[in-house]
Protein backbone atom coordinates (compact mmCIF):
# COMPACT_ATOMS: atom_id res chain seq x y z
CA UNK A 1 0.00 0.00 0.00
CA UNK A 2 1.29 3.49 -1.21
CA UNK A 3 0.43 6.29 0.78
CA UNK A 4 -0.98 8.62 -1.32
CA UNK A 5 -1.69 12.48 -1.45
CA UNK A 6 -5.55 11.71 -0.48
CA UNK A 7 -4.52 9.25 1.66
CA UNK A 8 -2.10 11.68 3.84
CA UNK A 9 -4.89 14.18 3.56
CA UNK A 10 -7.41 12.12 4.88
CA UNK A 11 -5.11 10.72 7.41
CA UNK A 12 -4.22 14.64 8.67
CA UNK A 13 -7.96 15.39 8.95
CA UNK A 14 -8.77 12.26 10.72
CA UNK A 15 -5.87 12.77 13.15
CA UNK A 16 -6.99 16.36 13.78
CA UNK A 17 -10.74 15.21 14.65
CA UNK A 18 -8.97 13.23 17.23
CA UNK A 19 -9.62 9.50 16.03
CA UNK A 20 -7.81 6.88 17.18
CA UNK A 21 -5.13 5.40 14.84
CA UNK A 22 -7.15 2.24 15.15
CA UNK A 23 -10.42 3.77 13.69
CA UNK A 24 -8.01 5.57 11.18
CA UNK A 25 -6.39 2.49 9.57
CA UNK A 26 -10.04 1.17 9.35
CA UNK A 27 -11.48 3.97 7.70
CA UNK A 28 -8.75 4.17 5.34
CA UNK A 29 -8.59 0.45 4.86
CA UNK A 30 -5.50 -1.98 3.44
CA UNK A 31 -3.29 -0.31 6.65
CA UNK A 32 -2.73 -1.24 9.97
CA UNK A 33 -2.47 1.19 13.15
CA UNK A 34 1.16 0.96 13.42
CA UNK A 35 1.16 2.14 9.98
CA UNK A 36 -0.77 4.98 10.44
CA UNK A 37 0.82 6.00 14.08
CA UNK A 38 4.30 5.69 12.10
CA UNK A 39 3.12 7.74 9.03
CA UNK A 40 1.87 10.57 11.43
CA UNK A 41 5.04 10.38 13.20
CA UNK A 42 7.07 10.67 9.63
CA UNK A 43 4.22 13.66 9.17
CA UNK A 44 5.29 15.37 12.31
CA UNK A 45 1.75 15.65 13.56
CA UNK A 46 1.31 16.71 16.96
CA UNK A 47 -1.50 17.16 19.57
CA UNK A 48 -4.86 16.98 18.47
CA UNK A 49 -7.60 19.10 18.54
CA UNK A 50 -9.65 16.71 20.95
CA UNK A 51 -8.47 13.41 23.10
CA UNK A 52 -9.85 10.10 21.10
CA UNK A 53 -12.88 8.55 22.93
CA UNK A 54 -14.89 5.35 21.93
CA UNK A 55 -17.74 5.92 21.26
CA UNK A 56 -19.87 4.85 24.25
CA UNK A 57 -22.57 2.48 23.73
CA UNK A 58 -25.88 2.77 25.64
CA UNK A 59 -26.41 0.52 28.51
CA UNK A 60 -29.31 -0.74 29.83
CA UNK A 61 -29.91 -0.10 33.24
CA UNK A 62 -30.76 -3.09 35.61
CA UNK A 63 -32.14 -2.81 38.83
CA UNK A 64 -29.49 -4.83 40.72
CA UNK A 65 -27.15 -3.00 42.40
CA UNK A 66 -23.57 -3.05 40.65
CA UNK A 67 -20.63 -4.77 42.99
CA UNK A 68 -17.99 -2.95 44.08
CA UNK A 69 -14.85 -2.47 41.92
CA UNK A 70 -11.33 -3.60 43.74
CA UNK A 71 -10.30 -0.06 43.89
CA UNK A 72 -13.12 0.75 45.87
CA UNK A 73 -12.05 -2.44 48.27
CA UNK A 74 -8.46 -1.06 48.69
CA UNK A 75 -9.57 2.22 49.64
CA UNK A 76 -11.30 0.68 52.44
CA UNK A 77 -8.41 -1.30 54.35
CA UNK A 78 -7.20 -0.21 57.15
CA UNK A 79 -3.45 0.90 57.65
CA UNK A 80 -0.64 -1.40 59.22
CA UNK A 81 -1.46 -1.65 62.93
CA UNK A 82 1.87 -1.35 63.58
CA UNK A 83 4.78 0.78 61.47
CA UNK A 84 7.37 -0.99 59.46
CA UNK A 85 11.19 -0.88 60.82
CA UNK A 86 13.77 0.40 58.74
CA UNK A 87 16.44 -1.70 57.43
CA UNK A 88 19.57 -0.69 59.75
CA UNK A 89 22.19 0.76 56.90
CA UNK A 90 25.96 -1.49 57.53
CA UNK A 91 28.20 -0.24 58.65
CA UNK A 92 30.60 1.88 56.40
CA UNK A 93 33.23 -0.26 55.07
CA UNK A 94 36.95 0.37 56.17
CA UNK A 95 38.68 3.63 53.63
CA UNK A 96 42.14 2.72 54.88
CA UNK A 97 44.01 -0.62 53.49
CA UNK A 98 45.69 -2.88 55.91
CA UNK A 99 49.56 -2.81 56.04
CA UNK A 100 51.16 -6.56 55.15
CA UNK A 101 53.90 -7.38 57.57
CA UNK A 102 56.23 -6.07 55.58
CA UNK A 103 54.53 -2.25 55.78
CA UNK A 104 54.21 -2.60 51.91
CA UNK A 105 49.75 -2.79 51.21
CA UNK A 106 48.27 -5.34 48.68
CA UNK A 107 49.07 -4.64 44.88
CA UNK A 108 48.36 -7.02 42.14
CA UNK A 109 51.39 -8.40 42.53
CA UNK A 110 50.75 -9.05 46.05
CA UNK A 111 47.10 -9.97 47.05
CA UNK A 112 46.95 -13.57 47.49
CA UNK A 113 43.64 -16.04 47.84
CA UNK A 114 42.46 -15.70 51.65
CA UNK A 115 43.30 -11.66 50.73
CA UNK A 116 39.99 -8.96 50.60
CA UNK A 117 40.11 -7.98 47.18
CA UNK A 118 38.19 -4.28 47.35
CA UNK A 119 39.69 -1.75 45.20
CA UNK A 120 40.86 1.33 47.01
CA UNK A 121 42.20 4.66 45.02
CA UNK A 122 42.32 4.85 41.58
CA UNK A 123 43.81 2.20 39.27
CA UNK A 124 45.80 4.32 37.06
CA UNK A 125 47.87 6.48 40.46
CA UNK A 126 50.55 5.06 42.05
CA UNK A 127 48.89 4.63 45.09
CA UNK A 128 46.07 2.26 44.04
CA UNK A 129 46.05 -1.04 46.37
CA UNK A 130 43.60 -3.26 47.82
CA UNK A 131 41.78 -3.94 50.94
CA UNK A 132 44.39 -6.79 52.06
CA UNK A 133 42.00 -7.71 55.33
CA UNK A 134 41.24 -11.25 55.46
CA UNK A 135 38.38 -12.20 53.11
CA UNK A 136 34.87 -13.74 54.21
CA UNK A 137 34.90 -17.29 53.89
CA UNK A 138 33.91 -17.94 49.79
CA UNK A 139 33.43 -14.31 49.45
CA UNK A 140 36.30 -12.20 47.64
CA UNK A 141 35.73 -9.36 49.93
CA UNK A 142 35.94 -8.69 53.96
CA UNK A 143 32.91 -8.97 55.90
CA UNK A 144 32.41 -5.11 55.58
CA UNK A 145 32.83 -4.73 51.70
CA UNK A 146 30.70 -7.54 51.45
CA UNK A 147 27.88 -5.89 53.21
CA UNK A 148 28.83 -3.05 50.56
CA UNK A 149 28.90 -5.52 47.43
CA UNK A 150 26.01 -7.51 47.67
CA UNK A 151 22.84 -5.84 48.93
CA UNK A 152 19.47 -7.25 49.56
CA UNK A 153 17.14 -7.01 46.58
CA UNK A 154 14.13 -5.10 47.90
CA UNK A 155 10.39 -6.46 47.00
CA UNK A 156 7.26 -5.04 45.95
CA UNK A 157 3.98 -5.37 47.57
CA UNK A 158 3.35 -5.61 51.64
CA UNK A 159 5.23 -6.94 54.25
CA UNK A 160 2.84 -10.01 54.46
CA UNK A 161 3.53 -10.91 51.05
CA UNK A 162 7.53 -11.19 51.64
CA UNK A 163 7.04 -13.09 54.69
CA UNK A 164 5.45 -16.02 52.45
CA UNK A 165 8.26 -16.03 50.16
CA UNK A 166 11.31 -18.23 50.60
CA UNK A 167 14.31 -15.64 51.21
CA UNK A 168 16.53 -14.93 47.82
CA UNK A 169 20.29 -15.04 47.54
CA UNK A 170 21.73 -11.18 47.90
CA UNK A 171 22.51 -9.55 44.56
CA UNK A 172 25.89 -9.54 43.51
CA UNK A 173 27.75 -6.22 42.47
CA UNK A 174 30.64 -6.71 40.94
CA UNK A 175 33.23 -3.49 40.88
């Protein structure tokens, strides 16, 4: 399908009475909506005069009372009984590297296995070494920069909800 001068015209007015690019592409016919959102994009048309509605259909009105909608349930629960605690923050990780015996501080040359591997300073000064305490057991890092590495993930929804599911293994963050 071509898009033709008529077409673009008709497609311009159409947009401009505020129809939908569904009802467009059917009132043009042979094109889809993604066609005609893309060719008003290509167009550079903008706002419209009015917002699109559907056009409403006209109901029938019963006698029985309509139930409630879940909104309407939500906005009738009561708040927590009690407030939630906030997660302590760790404690801030050690700035200073430890001294090996021989005063020198871990290097790449240096660090070894049982070694905590944290970066400290930047990589491309003189002075860049690493952590050097001793490491958590499996962990690369000492018990404070793992607390700094791998944080919680956080969930969505209530606290009753995460106290159903089985816990998760920390995040990793790798630096």
């Amino acid at each position: 399908m071509a898009w033709t001068e008529d077409r673009v015209e008709v497609l311009t007015k159409l947009w401009a009475d505020g129809l939908s690019a569904s009802q467009i592409a059917k009132e043009l016919g042979g094109v889809t909506r993604n066609a005609v959102i893309g060719k008003v994009h290509r167009l550079g048309l903008s706002g419209r005069a009015k917002p699109s509605r559907p056009k409403k259909v006209a109901s029938v009105k019963s006698s029985t009372p309509r139930k409630r909608s879940v909104t309407a349930k939500r906005s009738s629960l009561k708040p927590l009984s009690r407030p939630i605690a906030p997660i302590a923050a760790p404690a801030p990780p050690p700035l200073l590297a430890k001294k090996l015996p021989n005063g020198e501080y871990a290097t790449i040359m240096t660090i070894r296995d049982h070694m905590c591997k944290w970066p400290i300073g930047d990589p491309m000064e003189d002075d860049f070494r690493f952590c050097g305490r001793k490491n958590k057991q499996g962990e690369p890092y000492c018990d404070s920069h793992c607390n700094v590495a791998y944080q919680p993930s956080r969930r969505r929804g209530s606290s009753s909800n995460a106290k159903s599911l089985p816990p998760r293994r920390p995040t990793r963050y790798i630096t």
